[in-house]
ModelCIF file with pLDDT and N, C-alpha, C, O atoms, coordinates in Angstrom:
data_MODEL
#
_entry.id   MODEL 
#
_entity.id                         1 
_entity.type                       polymer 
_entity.pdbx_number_of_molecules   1 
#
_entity_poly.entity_id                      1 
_entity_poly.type                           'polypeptide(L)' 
_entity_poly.nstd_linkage                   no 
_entity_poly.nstd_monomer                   no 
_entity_poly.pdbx_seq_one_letter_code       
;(UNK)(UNK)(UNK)(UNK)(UNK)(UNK)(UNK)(UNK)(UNK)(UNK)(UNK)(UNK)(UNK)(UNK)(UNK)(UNK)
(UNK)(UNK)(UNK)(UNK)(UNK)(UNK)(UNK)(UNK)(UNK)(UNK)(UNK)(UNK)(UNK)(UNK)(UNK)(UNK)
(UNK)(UNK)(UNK)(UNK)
;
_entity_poly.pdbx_seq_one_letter_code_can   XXXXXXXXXXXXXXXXXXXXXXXXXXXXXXXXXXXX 
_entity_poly.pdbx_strand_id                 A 
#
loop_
_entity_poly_seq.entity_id 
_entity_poly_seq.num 
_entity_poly_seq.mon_id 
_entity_poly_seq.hetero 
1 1  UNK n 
1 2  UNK n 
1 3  UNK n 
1 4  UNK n 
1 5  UNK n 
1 6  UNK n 
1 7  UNK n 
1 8  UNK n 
1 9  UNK n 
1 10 UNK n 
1 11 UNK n 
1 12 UNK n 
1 13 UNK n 
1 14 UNK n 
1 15 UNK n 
1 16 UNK n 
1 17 UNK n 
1 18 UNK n 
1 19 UNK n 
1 20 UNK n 
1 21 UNK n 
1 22 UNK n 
1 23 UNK n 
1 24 UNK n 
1 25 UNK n 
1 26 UNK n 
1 27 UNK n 
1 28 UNK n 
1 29 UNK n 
1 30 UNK n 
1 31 UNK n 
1 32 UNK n 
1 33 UNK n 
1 34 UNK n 
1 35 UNK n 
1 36 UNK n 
#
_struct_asym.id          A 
_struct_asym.entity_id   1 
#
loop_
_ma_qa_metric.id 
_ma_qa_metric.mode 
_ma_qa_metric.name 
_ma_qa_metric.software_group_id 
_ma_qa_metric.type 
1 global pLDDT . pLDDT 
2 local  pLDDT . pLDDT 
#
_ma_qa_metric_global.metric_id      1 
_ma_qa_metric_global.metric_value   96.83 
_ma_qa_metric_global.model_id       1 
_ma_qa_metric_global.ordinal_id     1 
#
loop_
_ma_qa_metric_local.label_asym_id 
_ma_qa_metric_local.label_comp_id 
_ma_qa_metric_local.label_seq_id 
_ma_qa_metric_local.metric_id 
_ma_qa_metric_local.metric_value 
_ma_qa_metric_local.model_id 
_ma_qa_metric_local.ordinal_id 
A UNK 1  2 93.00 1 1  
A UNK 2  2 93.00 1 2  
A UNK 3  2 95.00 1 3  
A UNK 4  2 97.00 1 4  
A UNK 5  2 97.00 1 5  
A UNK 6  2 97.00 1 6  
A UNK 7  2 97.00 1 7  
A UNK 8  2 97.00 1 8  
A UNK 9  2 97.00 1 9  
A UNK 10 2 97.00 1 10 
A UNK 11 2 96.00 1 11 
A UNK 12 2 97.00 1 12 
A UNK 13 2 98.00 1 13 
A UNK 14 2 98.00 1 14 
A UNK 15 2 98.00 1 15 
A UNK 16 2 98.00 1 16 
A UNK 17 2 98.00 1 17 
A UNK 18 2 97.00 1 18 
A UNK 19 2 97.00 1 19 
A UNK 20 2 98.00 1 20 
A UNK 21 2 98.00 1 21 
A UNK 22 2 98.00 1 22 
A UNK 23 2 97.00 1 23 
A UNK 24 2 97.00 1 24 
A UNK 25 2 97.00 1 25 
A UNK 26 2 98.00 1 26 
A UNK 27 2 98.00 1 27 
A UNK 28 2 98.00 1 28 
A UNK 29 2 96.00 1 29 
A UNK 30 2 97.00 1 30 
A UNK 31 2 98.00 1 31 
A UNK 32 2 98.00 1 32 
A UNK 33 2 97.00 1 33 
A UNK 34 2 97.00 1 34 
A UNK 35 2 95.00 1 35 
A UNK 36 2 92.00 1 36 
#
loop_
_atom_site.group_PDB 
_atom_site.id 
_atom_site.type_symbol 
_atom_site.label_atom_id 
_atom_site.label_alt_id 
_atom_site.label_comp_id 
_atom_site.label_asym_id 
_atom_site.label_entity_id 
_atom_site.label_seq_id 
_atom_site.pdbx_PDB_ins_code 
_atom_site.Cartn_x 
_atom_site.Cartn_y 
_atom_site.Cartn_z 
_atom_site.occupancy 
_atom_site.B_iso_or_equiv 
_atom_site.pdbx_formal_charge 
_atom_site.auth_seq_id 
_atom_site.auth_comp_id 
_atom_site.auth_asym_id 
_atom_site.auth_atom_id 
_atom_site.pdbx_PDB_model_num 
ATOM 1   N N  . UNK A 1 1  ? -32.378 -38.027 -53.054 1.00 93.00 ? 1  UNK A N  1 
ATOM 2   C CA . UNK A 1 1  ? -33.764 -37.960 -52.630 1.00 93.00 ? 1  UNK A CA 1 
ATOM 3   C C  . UNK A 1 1  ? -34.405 -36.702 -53.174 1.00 93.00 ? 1  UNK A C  1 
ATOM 4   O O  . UNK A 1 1  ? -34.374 -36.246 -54.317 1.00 93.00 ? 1  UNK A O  1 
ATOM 5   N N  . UNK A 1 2  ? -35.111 -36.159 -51.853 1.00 93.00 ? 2  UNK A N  1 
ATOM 6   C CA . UNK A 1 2  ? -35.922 -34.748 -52.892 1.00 93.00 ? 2  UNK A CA 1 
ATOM 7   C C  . UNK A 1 2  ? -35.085 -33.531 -52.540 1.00 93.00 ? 2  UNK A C  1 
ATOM 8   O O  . UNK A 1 2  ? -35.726 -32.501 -52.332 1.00 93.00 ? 2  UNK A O  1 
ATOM 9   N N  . UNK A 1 3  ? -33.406 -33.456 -52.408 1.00 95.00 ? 3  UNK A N  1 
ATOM 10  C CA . UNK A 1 3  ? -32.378 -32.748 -51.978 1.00 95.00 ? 3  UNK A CA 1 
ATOM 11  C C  . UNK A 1 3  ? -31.481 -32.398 -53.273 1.00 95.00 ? 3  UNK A C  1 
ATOM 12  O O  . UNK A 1 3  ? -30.756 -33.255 -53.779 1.00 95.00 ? 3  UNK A O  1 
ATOM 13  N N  . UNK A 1 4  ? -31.571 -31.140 -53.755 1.00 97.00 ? 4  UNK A N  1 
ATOM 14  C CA . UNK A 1 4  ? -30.729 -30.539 -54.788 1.00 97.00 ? 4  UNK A CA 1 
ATOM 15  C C  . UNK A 1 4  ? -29.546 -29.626 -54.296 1.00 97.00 ? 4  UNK A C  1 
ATOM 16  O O  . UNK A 1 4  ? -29.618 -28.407 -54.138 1.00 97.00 ? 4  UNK A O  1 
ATOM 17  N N  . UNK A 1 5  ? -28.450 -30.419 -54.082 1.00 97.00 ? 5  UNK A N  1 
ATOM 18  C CA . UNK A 1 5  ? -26.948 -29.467 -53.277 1.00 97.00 ? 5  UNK A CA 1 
ATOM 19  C C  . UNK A 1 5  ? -25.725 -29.405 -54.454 1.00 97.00 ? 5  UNK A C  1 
ATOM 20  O O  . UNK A 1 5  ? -25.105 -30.327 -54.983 1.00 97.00 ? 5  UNK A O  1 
ATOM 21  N N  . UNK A 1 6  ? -25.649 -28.158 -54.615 1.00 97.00 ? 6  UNK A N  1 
ATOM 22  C CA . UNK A 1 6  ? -25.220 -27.135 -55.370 1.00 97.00 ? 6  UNK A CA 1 
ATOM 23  C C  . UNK A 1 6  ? -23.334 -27.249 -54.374 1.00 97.00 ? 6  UNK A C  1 
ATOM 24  O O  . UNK A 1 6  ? -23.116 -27.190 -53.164 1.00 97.00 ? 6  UNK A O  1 
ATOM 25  N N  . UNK A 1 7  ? -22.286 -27.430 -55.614 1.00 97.00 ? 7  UNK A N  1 
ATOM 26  C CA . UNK A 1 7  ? -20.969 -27.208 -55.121 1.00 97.00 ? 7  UNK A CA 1 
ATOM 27  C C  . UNK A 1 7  ? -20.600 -25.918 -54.997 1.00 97.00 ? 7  UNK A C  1 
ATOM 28  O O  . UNK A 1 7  ? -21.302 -25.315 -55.809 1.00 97.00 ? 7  UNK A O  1 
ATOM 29  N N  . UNK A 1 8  ? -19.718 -24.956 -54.303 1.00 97.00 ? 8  UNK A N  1 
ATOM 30  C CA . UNK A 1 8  ? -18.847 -23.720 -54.583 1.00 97.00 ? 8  UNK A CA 1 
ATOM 31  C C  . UNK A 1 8  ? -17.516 -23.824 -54.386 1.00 97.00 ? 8  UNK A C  1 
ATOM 32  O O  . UNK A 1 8  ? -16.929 -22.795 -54.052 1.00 97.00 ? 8  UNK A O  1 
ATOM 33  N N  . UNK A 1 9  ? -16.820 -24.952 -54.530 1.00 97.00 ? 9  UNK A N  1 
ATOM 34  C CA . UNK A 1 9  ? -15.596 -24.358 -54.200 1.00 97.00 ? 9  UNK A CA 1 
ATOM 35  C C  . UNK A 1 9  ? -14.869 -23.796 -54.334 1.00 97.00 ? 9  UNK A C  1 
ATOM 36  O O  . UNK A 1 9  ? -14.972 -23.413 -55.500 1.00 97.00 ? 9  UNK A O  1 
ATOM 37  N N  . UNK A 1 10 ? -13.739 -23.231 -53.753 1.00 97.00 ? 10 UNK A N  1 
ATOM 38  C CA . UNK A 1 10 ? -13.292 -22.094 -53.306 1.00 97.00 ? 10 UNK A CA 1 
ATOM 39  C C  . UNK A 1 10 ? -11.851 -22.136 -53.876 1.00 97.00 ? 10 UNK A C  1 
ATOM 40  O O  . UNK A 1 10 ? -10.790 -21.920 -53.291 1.00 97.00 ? 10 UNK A O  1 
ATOM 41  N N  . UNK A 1 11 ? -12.210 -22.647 -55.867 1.00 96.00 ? 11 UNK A N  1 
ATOM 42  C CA . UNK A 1 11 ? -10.890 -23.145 -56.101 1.00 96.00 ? 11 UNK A CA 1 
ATOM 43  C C  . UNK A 1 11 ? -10.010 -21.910 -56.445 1.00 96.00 ? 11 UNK A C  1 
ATOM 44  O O  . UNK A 1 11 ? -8.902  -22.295 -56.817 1.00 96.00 ? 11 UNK A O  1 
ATOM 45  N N  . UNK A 1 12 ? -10.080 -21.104 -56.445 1.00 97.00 ? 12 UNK A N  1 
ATOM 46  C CA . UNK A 1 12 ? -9.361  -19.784 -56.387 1.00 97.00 ? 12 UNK A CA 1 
ATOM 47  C C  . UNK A 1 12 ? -8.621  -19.821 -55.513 1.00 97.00 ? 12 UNK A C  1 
ATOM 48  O O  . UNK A 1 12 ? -7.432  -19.672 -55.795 1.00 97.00 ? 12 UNK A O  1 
ATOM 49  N N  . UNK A 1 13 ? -8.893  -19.971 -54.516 1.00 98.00 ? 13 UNK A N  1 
ATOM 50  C CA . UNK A 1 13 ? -7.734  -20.049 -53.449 1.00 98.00 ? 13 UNK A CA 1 
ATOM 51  C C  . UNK A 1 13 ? -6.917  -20.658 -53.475 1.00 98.00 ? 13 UNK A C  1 
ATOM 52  O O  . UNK A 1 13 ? -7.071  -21.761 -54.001 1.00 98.00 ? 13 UNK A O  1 
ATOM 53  N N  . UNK A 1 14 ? -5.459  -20.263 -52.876 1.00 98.00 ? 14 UNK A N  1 
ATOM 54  C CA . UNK A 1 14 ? -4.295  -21.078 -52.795 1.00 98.00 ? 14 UNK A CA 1 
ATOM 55  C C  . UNK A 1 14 ? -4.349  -21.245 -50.574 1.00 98.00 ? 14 UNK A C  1 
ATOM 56  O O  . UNK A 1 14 ? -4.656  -20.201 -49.998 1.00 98.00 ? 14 UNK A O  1 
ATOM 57  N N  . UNK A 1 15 ? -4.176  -21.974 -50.052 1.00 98.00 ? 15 UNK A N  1 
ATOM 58  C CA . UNK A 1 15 ? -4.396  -21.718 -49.075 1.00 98.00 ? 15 UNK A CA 1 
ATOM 59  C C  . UNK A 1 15 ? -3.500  -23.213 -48.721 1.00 98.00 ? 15 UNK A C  1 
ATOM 60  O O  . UNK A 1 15 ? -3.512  -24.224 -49.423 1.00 98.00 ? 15 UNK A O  1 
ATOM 61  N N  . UNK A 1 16 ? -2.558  -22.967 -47.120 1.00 98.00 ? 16 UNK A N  1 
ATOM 62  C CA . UNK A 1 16 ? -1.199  -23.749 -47.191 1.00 98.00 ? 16 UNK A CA 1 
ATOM 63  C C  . UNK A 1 16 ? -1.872  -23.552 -45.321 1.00 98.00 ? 16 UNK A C  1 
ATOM 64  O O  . UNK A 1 16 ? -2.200  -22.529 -44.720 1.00 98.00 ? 16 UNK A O  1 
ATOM 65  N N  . UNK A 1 17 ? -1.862  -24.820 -44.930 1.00 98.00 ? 17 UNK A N  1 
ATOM 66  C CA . UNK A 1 17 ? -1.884  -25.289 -43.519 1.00 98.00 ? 17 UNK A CA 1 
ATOM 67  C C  . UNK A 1 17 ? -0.518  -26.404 -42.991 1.00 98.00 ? 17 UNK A C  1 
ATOM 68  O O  . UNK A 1 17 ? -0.454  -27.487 -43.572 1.00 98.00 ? 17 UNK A O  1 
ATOM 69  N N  . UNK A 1 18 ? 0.344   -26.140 -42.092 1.00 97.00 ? 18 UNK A N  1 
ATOM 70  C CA . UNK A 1 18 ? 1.533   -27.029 -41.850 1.00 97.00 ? 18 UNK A CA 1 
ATOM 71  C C  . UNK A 1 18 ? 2.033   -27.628 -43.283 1.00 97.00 ? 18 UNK A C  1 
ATOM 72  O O  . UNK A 1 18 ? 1.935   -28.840 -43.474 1.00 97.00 ? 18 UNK A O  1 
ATOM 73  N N  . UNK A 1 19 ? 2.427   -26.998 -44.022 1.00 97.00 ? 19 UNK A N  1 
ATOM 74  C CA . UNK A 1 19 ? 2.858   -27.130 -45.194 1.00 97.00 ? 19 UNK A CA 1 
ATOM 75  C C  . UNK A 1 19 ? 2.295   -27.983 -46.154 1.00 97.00 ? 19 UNK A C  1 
ATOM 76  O O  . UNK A 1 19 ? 2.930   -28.489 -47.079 1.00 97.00 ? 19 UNK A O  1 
ATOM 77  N N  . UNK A 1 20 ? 1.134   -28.134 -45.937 1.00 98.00 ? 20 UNK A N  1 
ATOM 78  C CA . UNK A 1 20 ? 0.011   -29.217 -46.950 1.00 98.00 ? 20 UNK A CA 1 
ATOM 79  C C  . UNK A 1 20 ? -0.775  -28.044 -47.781 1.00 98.00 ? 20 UNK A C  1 
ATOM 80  O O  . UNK A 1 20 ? -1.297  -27.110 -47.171 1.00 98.00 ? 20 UNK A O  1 
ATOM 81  N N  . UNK A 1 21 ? -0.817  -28.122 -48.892 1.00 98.00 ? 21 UNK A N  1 
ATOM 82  C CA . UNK A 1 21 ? -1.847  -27.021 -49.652 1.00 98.00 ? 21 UNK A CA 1 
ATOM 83  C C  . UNK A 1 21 ? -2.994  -27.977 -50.067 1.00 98.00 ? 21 UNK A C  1 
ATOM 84  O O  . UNK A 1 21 ? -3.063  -29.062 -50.646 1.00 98.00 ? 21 UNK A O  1 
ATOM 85  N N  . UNK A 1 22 ? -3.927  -27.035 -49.478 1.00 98.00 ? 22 UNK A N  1 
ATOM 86  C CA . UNK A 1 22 ? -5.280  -27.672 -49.256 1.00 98.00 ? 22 UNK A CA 1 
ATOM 87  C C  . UNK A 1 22 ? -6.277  -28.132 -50.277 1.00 98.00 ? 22 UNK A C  1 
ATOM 88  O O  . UNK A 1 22 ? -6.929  -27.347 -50.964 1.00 98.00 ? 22 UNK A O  1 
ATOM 89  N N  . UNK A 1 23 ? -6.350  -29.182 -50.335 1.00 97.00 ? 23 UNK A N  1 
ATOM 90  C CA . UNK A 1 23 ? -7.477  -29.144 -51.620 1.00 97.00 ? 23 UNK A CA 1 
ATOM 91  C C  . UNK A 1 23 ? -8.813  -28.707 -51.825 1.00 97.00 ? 23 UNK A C  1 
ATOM 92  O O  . UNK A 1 23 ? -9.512  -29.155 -50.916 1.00 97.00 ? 23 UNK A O  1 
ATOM 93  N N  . UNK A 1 24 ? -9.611  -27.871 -52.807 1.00 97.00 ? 24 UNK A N  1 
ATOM 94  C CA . UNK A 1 24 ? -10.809 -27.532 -52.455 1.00 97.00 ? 24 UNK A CA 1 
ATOM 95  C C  . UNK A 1 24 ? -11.731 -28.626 -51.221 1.00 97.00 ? 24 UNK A C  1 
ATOM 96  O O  . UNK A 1 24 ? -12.110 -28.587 -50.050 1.00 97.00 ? 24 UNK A O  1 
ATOM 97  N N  . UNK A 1 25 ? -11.756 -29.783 -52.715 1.00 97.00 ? 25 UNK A N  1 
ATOM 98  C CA . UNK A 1 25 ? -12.621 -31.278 -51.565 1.00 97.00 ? 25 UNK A CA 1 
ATOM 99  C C  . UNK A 1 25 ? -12.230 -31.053 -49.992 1.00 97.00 ? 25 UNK A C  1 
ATOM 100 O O  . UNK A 1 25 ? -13.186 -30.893 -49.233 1.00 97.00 ? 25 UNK A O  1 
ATOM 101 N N  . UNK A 1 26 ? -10.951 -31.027 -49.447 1.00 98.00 ? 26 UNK A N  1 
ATOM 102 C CA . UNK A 1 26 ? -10.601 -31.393 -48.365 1.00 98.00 ? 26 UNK A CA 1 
ATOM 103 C C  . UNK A 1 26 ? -11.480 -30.064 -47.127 1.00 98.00 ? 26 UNK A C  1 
ATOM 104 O O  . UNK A 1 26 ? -12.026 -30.272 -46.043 1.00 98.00 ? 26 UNK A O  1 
ATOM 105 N N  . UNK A 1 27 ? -11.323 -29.036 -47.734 1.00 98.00 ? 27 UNK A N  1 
ATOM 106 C CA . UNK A 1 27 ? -11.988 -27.884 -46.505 1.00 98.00 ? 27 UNK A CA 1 
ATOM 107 C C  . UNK A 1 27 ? -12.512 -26.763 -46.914 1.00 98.00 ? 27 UNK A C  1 
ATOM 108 O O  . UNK A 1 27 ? -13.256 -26.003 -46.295 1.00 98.00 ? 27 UNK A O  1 
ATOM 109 N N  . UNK A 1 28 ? -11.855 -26.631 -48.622 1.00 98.00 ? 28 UNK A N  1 
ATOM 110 C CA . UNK A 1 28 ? -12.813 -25.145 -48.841 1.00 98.00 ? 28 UNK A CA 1 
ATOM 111 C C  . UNK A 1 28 ? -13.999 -25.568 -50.078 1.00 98.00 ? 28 UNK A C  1 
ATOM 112 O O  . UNK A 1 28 ? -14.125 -24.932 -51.125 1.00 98.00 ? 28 UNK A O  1 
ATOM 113 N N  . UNK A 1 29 ? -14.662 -26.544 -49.773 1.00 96.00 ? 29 UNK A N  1 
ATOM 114 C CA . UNK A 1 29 ? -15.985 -27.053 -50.314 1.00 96.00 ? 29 UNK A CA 1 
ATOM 115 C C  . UNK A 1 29 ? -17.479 -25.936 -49.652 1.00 96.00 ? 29 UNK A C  1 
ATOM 116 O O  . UNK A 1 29 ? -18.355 -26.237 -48.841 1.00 96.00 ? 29 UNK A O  1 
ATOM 117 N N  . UNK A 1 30 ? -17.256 -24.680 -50.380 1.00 97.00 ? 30 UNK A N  1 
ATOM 118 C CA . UNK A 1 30 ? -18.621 -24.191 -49.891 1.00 97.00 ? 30 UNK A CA 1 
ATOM 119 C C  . UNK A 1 30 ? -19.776 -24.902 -50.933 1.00 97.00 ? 30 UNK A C  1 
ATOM 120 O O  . UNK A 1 30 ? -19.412 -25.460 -51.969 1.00 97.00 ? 30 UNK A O  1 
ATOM 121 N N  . UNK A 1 31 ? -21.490 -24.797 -50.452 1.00 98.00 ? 31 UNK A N  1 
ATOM 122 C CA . UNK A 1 31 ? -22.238 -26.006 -50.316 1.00 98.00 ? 31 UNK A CA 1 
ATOM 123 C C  . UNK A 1 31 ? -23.190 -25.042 -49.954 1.00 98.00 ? 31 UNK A C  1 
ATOM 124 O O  . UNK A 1 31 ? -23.181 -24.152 -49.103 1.00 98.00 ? 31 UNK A O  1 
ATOM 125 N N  . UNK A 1 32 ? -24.609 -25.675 -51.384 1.00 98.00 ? 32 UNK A N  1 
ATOM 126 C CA . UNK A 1 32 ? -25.997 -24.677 -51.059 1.00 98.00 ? 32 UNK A CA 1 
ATOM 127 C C  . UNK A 1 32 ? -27.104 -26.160 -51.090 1.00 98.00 ? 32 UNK A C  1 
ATOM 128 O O  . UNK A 1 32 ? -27.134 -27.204 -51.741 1.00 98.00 ? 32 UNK A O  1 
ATOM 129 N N  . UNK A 1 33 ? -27.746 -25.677 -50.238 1.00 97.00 ? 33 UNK A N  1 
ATOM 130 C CA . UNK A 1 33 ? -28.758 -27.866 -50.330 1.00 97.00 ? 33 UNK A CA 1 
ATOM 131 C C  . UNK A 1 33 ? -30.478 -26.707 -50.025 1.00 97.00 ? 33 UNK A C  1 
ATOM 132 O O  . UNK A 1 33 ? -30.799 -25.712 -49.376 1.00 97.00 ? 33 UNK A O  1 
ATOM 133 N N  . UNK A 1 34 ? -31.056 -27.613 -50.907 1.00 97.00 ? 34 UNK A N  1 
ATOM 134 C CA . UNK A 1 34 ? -32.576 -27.084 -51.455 1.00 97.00 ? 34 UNK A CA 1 
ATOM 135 C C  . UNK A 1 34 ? -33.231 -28.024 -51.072 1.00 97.00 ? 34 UNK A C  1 
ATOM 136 O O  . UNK A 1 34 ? -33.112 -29.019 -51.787 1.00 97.00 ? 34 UNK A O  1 
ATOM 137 N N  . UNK A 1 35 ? -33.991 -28.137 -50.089 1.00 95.00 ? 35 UNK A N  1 
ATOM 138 C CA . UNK A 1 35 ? -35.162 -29.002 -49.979 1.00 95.00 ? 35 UNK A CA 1 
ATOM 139 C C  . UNK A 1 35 ? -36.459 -28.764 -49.737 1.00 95.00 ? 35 UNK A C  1 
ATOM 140 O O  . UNK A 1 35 ? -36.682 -28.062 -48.751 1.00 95.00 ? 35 UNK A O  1 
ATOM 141 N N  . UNK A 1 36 ? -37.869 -29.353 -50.687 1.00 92.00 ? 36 UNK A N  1 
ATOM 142 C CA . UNK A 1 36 ? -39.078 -29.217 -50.145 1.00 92.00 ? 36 UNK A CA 1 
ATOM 143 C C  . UNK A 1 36 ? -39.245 -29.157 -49.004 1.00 92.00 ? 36 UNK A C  1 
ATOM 144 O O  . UNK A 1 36 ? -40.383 -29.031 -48.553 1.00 92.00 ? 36 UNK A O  1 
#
């Protein structure tokens, strides 16, 4: 629509929860959204 959202993720990180290493997509998706 009239919404321009900008990705950051946070693929630098290595980051390990109950032995799953996290994928950016899954939780470290930082996120900028522009609207009129």
């Amino acid at each position: 629509g009239d919404v321009h959202r900008y990705g950051f993720p946070r693929s630098d990180l290595k980051v390990a929860l109950d032995g799953v290493s996290i994928a950016p997509a899954l939780a470290l998706g930082g996120w900028l959204a522009f609207k009129p």
